[in-house]
N, C-alpha and C. Protein backbone atom coordinates (compact mmCIF):
# COMPACT_ATOMS: atom_id res chain seq x y z
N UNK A 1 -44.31 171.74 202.50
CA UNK A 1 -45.21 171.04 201.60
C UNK A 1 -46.63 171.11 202.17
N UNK A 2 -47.52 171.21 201.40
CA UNK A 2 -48.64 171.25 201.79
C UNK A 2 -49.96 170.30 201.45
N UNK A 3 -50.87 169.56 201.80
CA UNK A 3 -51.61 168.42 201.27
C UNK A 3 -52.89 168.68 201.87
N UNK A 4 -53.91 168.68 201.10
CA UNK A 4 -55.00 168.43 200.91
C UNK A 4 -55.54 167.63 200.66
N UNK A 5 -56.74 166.90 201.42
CA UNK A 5 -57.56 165.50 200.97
C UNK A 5 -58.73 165.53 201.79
N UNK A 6 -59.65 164.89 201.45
CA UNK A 6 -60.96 164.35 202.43
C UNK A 6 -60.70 163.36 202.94
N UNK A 7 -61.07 163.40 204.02
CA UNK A 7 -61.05 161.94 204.85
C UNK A 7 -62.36 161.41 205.08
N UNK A 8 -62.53 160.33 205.31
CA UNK A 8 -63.65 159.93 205.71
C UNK A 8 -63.79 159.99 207.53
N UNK A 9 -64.63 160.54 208.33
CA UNK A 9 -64.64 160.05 209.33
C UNK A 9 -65.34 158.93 210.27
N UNK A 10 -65.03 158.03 211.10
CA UNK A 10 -65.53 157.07 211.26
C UNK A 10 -65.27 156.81 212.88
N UNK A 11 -66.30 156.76 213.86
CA UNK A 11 -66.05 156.35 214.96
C UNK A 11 -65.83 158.75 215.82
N UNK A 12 -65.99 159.06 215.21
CA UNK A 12 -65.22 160.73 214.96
C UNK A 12 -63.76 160.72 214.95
N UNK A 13 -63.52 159.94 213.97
CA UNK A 13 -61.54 159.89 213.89
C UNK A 13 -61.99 159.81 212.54
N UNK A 14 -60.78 160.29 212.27
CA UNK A 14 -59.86 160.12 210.96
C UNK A 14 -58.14 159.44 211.05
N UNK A 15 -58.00 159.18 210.23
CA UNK A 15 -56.60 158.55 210.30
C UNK A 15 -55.48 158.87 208.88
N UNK A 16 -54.90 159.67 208.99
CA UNK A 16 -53.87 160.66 208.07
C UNK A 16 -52.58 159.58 207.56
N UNK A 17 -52.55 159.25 206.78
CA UNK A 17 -51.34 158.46 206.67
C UNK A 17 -50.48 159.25 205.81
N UNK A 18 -49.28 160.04 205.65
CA UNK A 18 -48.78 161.31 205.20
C UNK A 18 -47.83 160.64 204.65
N UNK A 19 -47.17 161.47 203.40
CA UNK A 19 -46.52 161.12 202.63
C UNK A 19 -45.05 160.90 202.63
N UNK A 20 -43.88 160.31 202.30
CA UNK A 20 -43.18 160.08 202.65
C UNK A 20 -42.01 161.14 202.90
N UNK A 21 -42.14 162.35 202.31
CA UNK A 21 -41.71 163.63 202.37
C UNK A 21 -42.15 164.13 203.26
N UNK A 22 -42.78 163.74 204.35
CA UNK A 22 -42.79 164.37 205.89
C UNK A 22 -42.23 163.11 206.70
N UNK A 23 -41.22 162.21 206.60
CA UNK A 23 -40.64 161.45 207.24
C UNK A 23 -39.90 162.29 208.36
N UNK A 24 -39.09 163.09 207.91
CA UNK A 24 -37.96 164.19 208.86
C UNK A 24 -38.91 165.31 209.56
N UNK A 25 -39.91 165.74 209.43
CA UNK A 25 -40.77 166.38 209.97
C UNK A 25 -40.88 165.78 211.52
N UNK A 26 -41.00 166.21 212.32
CA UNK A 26 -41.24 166.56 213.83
C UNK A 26 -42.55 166.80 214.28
N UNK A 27 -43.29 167.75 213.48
CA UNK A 27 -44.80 168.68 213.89
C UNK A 27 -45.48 168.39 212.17
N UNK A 28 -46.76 168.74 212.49
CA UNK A 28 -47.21 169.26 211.32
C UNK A 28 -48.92 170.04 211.89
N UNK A 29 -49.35 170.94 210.85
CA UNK A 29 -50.24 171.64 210.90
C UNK A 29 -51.32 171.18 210.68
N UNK A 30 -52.31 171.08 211.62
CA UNK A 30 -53.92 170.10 211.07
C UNK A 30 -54.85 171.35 210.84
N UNK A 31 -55.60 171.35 209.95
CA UNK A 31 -57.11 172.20 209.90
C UNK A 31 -58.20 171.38 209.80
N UNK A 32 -59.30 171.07 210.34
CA UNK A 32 -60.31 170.32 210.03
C UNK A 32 -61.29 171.37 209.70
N UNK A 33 -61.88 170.84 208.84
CA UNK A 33 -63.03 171.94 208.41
C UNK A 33 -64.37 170.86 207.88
N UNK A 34 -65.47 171.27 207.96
CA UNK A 34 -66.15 170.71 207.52
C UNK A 34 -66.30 170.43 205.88
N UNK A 35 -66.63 168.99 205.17
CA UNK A 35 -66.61 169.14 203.57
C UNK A 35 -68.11 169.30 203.42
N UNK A 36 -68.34 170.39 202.86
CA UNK A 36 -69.90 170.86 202.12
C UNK A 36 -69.12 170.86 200.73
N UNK A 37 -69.84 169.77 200.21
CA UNK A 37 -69.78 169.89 198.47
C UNK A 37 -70.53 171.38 197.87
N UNK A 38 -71.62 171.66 198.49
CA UNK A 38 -72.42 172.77 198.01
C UNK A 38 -71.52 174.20 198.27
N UNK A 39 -71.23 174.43 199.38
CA UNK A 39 -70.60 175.40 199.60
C UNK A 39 -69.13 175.56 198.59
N UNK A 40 -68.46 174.32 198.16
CA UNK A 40 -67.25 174.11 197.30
C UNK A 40 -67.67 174.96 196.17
N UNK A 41 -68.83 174.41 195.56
CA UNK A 41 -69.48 175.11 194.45
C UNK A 41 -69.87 176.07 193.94
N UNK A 42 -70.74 176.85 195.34
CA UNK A 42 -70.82 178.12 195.29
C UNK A 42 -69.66 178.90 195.13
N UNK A 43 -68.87 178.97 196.06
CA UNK A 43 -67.59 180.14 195.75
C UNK A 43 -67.27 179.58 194.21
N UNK A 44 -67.04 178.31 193.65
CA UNK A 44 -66.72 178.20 192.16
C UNK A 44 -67.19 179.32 191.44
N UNK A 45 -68.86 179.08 191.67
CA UNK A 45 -69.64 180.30 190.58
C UNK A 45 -69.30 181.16 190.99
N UNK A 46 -69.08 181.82 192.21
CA UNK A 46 -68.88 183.15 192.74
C UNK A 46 -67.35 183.86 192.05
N UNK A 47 -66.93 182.87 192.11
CA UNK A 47 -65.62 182.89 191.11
C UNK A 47 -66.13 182.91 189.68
N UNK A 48 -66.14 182.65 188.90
CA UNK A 48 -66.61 182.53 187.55
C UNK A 48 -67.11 183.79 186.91
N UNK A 49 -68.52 184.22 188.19
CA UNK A 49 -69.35 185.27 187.67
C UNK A 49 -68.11 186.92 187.36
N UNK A 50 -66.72 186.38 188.03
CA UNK A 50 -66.22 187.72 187.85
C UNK A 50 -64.93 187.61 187.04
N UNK A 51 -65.01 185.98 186.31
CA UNK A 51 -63.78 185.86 185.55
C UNK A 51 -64.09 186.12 183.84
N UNK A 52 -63.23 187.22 183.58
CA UNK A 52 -63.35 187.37 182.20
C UNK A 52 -63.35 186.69 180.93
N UNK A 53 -63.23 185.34 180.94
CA UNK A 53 -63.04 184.52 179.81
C UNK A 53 -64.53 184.24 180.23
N UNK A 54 -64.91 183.39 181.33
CA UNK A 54 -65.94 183.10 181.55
C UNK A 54 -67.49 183.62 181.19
N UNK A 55 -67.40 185.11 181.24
CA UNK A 55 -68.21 186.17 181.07
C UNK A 55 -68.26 186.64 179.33
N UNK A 56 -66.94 186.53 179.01
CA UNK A 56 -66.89 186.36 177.12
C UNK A 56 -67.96 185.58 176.88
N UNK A 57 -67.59 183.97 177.51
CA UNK A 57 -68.47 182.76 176.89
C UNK A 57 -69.94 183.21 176.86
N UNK A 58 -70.14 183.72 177.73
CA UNK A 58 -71.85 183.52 178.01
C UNK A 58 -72.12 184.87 176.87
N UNK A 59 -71.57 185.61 177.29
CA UNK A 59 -72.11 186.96 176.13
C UNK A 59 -71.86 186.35 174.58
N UNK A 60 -71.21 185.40 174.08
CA UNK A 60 -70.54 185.09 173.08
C UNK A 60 -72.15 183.74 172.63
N UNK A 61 -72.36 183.11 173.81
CA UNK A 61 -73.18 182.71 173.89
C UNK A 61 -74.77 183.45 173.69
N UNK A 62 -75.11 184.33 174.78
CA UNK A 62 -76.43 185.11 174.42
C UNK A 62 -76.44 185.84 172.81
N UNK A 63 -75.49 186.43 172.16
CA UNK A 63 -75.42 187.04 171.12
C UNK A 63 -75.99 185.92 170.20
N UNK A 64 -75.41 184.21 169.62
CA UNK A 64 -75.61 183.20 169.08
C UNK A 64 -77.37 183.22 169.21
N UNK A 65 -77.67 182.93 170.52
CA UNK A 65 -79.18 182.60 170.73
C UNK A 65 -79.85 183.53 170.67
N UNK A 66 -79.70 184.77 170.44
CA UNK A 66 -80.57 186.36 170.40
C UNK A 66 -81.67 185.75 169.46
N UNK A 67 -81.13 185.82 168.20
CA UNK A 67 -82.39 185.43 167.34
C UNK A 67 -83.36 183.92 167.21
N UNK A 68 -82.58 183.22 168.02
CA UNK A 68 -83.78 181.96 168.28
C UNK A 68 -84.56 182.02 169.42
N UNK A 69 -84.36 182.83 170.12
CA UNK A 69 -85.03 183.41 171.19
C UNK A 69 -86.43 183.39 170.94
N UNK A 70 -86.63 184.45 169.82
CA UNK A 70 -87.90 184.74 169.71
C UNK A 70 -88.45 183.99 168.23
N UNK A 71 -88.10 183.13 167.87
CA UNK A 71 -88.71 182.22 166.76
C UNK A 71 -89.39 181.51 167.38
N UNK A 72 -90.97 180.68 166.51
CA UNK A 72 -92.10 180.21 166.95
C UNK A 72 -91.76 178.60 166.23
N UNK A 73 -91.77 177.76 166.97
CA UNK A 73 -91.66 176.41 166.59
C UNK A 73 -93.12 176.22 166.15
């Protein structure tokens, strides 16, 4: 099983309270990584810019706005 969450850190600890489906568990695997919200985001778009539904929308989109583009309010 595998779990993901943010912790808050405090004091430089964290404190994991794990779910009851690692009761029989012995070991378990830690990764600490730093949380950058920004960096989360980026790979999102970085993702996006090469997903095909995504890339429909916007072209599906620019085609709609082509001609209001250049109209004079």
């Amino acid at each position: 099983m595998k779990m993901r969450q943010e912790y808050e850190v405090k004091n430089n600890q964290i404190v994991v309270l794990l779910p009851d489906s690692f009761k029989h568990h012995n070991s378990v695997w830690v990764t600490v990584e730093d949380a950058d919200p920004r960096q989360e985001k980026l790979l999102k778009m970085a993702s996006a810019a090469k997903d095909p539904l995504f890339l429909a929308d916007i072209q599906t989109v620019q085609k709609d706005f082509k001609n209001i583009d250049f109209e004079i309010l």
